[in-house]
C-alpha atoms as a PDB file:
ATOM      1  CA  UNK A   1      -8.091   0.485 -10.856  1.00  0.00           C
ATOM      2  CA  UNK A   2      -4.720   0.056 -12.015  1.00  0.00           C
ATOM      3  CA  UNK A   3      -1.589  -1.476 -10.864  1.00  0.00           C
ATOM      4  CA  UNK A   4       0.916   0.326  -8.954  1.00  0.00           C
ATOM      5  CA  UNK A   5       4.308   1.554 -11.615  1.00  0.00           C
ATOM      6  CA  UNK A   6       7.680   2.603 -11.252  1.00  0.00           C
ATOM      7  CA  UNK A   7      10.541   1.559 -13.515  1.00  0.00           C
ATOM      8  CA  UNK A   8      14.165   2.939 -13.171  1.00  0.00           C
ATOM      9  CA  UNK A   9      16.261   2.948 -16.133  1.00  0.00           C
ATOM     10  CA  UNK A  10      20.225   3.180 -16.527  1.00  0.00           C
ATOM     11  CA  UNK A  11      22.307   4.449 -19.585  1.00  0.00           C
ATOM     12  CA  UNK A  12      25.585   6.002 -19.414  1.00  0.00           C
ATOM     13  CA  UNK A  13      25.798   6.256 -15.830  1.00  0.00           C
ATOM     14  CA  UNK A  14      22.842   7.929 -14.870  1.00  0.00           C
ATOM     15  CA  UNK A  15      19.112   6.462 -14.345  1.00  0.00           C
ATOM     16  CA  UNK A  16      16.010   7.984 -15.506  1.00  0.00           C
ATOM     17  CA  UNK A  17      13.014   6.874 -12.948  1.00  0.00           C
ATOM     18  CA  UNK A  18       9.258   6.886 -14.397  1.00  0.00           C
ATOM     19  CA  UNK A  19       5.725   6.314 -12.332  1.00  0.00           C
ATOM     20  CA  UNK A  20       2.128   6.368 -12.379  1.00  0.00           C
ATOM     21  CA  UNK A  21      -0.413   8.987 -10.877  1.00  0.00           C
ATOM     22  CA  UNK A  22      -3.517   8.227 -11.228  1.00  0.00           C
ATOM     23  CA  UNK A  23      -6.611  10.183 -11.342  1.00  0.00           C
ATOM     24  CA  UNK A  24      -9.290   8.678  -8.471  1.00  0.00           C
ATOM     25  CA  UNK A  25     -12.699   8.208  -9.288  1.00  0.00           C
ATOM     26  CA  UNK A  26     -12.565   8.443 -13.074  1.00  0.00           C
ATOM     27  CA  UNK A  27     -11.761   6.021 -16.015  1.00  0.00           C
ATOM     28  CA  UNK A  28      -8.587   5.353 -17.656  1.00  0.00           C
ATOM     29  CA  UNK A  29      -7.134   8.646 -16.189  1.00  0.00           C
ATOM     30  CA  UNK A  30      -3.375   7.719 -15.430  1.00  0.00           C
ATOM     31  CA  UNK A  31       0.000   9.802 -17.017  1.00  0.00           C
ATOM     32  CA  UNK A  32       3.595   8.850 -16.566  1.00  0.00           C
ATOM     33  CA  UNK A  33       6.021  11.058 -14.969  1.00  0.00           C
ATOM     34  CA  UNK A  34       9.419  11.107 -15.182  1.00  0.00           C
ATOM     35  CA  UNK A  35      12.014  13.959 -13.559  1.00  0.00           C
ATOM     36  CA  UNK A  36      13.105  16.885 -15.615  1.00  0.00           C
ATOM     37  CA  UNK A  37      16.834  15.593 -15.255  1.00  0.00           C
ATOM     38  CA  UNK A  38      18.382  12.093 -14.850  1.00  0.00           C
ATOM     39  CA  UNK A  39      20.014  11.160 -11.655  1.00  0.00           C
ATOM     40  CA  UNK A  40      23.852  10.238 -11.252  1.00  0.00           C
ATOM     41  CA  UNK A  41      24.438   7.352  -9.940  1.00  0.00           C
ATOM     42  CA  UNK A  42      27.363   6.201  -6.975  1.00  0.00           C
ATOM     43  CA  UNK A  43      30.259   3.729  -8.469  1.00  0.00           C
ATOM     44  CA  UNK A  44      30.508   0.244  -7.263  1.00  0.00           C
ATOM     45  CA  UNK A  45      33.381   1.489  -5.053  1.00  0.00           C
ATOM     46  CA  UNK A  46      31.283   4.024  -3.055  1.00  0.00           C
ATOM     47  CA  UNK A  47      28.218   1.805  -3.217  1.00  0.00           C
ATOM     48  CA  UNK A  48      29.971  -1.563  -1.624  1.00  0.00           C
ATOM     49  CA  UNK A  49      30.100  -1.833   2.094  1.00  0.00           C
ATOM     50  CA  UNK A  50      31.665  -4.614   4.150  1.00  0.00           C
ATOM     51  CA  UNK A  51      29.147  -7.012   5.500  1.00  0.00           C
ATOM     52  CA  UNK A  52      29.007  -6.852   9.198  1.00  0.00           C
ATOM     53  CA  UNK A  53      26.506  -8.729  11.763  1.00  0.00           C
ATOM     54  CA  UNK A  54      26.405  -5.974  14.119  1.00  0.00           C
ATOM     55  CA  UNK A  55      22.468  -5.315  15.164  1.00  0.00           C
ATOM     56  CA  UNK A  56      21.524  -8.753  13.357  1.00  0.00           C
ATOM     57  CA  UNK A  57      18.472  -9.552  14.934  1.00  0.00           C
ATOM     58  CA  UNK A  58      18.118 -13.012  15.925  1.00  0.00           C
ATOM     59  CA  UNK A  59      14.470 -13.465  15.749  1.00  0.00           C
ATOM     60  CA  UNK A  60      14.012 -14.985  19.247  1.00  0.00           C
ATOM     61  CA  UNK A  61      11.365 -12.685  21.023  1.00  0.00           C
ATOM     62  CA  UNK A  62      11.053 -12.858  24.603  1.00  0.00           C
ATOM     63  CA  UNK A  63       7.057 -11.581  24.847  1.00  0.00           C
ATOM     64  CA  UNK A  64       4.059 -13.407  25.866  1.00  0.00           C
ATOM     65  CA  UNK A  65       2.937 -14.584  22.353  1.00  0.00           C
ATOM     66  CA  UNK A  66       6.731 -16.193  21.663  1.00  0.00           C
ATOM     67  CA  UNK A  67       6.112 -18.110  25.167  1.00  0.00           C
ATOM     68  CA  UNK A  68       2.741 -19.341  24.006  1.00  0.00           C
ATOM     69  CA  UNK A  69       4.281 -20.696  21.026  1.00  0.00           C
ATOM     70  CA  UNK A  70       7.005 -22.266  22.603  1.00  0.00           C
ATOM     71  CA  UNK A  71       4.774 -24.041  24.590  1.00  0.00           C
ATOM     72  CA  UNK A  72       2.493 -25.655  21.519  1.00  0.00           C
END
């Protein structure tokens, strides 16, 4: 068995993605795929959002198990 693989790559503004498939049940049977074209990528401008804390989730549960723990 072999390790899971996927590597992105970025050169002149686009990236070039690569992965594993493996072949199951047989020996050493694995090739490397990579699309036929390479994949634009967004600017730092469109890719940059404000940070925001709405829908943060606290991590305080209200359920039976968070009550039991409470309690030890």
């Amino acid at each position: 068995m072999v390790g899971d693989y996927i590597s992105t790559s970025f050169a002149g503004g686009l990236a070039t993605t690569v992965f594993a498939v493996g072949v199951p049940s047989t020996a050493f049977d694995e090739a490397m795929y990579a699309p036929t074209s390479r994949l634009s990528v967004a600017t730092l401008a469109a890719a940059t959002r404000a940070s925001s804390s709405a829908g943060a989730v606290t991590g305080e549960g209200i359920g039976e198990t968070h009550l039991a723990l409470k309690r030890n």
